[in-house]
Every structure is written in structure tokens, then in C-alpha cells.
Protein backbone atom coordinates (compact mmCIF):
# COMPACT_ATOMS: atom_id res chain seq x y z
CA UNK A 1 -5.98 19.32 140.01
CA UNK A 2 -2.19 18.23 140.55
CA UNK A 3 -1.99 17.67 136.50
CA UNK A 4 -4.00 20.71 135.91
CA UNK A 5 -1.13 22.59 137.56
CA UNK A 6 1.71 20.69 136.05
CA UNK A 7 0.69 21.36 132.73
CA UNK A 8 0.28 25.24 133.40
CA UNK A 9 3.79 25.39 134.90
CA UNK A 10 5.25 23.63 131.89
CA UNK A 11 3.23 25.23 129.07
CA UNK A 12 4.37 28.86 130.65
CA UNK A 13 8.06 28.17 130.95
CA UNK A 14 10.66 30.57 129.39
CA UNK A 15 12.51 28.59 126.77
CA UNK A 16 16.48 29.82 126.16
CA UNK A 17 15.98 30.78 122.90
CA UNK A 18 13.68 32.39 120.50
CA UNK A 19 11.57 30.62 117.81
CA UNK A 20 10.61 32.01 114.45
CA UNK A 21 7.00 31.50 113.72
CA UNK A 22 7.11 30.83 110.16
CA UNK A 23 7.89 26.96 110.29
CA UNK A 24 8.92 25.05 106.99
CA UNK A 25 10.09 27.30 104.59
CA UNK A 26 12.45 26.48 102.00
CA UNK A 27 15.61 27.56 102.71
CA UNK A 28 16.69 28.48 99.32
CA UNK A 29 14.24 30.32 98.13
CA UNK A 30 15.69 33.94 96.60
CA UNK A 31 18.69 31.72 96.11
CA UNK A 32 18.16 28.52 94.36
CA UNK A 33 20.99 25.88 93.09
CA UNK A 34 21.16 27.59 89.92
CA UNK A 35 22.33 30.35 90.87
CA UNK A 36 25.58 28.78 91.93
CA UNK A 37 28.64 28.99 89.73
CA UNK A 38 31.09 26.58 91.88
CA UNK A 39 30.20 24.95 95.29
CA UNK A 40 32.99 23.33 97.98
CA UNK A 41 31.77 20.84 100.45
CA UNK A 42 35.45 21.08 103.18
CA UNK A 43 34.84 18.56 106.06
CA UNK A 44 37.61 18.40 108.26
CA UNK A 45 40.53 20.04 106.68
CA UNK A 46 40.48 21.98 102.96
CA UNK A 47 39.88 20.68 99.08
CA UNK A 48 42.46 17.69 99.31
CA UNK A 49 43.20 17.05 102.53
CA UNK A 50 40.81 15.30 104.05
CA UNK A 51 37.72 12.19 103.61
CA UNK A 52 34.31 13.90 102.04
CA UNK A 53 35.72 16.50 100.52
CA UNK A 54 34.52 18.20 96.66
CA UNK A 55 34.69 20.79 94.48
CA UNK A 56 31.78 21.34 91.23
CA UNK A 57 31.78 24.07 88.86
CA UNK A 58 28.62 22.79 86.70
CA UNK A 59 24.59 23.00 87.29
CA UNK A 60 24.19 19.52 86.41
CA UNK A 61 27.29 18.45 89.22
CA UNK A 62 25.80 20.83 91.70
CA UNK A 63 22.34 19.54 91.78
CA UNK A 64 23.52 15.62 91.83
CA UNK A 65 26.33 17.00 94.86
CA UNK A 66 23.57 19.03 96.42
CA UNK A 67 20.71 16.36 96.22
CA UNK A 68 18.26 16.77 98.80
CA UNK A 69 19.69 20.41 99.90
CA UNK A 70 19.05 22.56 96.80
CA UNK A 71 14.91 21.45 98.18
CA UNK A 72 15.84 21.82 102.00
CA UNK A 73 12.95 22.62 104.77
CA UNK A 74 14.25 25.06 107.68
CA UNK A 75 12.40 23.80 110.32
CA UNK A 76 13.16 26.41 113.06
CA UNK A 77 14.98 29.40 113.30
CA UNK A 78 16.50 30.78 116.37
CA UNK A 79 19.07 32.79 117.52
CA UNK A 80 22.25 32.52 119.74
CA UNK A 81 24.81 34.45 120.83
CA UNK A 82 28.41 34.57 119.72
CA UNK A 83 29.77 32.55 123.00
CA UNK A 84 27.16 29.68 122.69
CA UNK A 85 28.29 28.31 119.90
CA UNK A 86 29.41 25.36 120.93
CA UNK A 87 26.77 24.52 122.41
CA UNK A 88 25.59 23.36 118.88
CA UNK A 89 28.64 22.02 117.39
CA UNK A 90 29.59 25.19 115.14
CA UNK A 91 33.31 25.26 117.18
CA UNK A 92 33.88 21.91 116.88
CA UNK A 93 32.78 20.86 112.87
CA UNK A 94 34.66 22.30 110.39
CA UNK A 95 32.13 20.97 107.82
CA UNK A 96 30.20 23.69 105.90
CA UNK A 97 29.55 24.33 102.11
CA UNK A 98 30.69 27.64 100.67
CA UNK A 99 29.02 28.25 97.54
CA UNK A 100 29.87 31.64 94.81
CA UNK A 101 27.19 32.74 92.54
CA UNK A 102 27.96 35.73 90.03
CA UNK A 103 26.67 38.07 92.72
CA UNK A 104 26.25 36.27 95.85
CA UNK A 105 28.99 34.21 97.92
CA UNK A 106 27.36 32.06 100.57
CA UNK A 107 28.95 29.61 103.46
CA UNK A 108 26.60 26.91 105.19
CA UNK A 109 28.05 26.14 108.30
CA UNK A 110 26.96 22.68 110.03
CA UNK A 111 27.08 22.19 113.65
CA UNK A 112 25.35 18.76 115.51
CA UNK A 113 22.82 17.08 115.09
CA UNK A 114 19.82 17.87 117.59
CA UNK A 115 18.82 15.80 120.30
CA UNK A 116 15.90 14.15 118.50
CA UNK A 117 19.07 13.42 115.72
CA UNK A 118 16.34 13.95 113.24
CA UNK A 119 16.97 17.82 112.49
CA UNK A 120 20.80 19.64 112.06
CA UNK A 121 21.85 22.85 113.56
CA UNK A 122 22.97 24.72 110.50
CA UNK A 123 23.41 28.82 109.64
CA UNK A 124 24.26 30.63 106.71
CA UNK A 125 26.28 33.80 105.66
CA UNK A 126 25.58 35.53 102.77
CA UNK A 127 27.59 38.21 101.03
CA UNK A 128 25.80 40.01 98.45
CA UNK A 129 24.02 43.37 98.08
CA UNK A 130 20.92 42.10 96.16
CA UNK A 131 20.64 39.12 98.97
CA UNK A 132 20.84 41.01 102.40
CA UNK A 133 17.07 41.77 102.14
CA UNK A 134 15.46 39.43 100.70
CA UNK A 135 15.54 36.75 102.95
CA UNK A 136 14.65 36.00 106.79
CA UNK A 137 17.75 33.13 107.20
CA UNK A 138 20.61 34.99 106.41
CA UNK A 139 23.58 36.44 108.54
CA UNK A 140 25.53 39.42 106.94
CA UNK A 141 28.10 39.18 108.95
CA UNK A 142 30.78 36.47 109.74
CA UNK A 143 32.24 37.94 113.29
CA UNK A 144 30.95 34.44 115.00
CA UNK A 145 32.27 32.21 112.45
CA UNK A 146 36.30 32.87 113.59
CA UNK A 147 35.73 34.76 116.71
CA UNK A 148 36.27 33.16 120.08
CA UNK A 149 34.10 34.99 122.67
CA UNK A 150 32.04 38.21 120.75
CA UNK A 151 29.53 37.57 123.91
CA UNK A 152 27.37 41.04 122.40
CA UNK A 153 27.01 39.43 118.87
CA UNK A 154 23.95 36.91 117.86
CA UNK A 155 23.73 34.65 115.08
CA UNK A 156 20.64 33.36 113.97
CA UNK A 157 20.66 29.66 114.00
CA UNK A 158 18.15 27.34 111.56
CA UNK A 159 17.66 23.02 112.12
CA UNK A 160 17.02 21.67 108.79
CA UNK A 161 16.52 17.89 108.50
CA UNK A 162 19.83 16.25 109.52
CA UNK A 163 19.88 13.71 106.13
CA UNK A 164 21.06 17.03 103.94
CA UNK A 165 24.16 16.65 105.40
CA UNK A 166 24.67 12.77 105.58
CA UNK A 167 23.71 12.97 101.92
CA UNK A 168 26.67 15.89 101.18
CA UNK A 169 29.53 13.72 103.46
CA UNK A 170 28.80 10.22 101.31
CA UNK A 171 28.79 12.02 98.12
């Protein structure tokens, strides 16, 4: 009876953020490494200043860069607000991709790994009319990405699998 109870309690419990029920969907899908004209991975400082840093302006550089990522899995979605960022490493990394396309420009901003350290908080913002609709991962907007405390604003976070971005830094 005692388990019985237990396992009600637990499977009914509020979790502090939301979910998106379509698990495992490619993350690039209305956007794929092709349509990139020039891709910057900055960790830690801009192009030049610091370790596991690059800079590719051809298809054939971008997709050996890129590896695994131009086939990446989001695994969840969720979102967060503006002040809880932190809370999954987006304050503290300065690592994130920014890739231009001939009508898109799009940043990939890492945070930490999660606490299985088998998946990577990651979220994206896109900037592009013929993008903004298309697909369920994007943010529009960058107010989170510089702002300090926009408590109001939410960002929607993915985890994708946390070897993308091992794979990017050894590069």
C-alpha cells in the first residue's frame, strides 16, 4: 500500500518547467548546413583570442567543422525565464556558434551540460523572415542573451546530446 502511495505522489508532482511533447526531432530541419554561407565557433573570447576558436566560409569546411551537429537530435524542449539562466550555464559560457545564411543569421548558444552529462542545454536565435514560422525551436528575439534580469521574458531552452559540442571545441 505504502509503495502504491509513493509512486502516486511522485508520478503527480509539478515539475519546474514545461516539456515539449514532440521528442527527437532534428534540430535543423527548415535549416540545414547548406544553407550556411560562413559559420564562427567563439569559445571564450572572439575569432583570435582564445583556445577552440574557427571561422569557415565553405560547404565542404562547414560540414567537416559541424560534424555530428548539421544531424543533431533535440531531445527536449523547455522553456525558462530570462532570470534563470544561469541556472543552465547560458551566463557563464560564452561558447555558441553564430552561423549567416543568405537570408537567415542564426546564434547557438551552449550552456552546461545536464546532470545525466549525457545531453547539453543549448537555444537558438534566429533572424530571418522566411524562418520565424517554420520551426518549433527557434527564439526571435535576443533580449535574454545580453540582458541581466528581464524576469517577464522566456526563452525556450532545447538539450541536444552533449558530444555536438565536445566535437565543435576539439575541432
Amino acid at each position: 500500500m505504502l509503495v502504491i502511495v509513493v509512486l502516486t505522489i511522485s508520478c503527480s508532482e509539478e515539475h519546474g518547467h514545461e516539456h515539449h511533447n514532440g521528442v527527437s526531432k532534428l534540430l535543423w530541419k527548415d535549416i540545414p548546413c547548406e544553407s550556411f554561407t560562413s559559420i564562427q565557433f567563439l569559445r571564450k573570447g572572439k575569432i583570435g583570442d582564445g583556445v577552440n576558436t574557427w571561422e569557415v566560409n565553405s560547404i565542404d569546411e562547414m560540414k567537416k567543422k559541424m560534424g555530428t551537429l548539421c544531424n543533431a537530435v533535440v531531445e527536449r524542449q523547455f522553456f525558462v525565464g530570462c532570470g534563470r539562466l544561469e541556472e543552465f550555464g547560458f551566463r557563464s559560457s560564452s561558447s555558441y556558434l553564430k552561423m549567416l545564411g543568405i537570408d537567415h543569421r542564426v546564434k547557438l548558444y551552449f550552456g552546461r551540460k545536464t546532470p545525466d552529462q549525457f545531453g547539453q542545454y543549448v537555444f537558438l536565435v534566429v533572424k530571418g523572415t522566411d524562418l520565424k514560422s517554420k520551426h518549433e525551436f527557434f527564439n526571435l528575439d535576443e533580449a535574454c542573451a545580453g540582458a541581466a534580469s528581464l524576469l517577464s521574458e522566456e526563452i525556450k531552452v532545447l538539450v541536444i546530446p552533449a558530444y555536438h559540442h565536445r566535437g565543435l571545441a576539439e575541432r
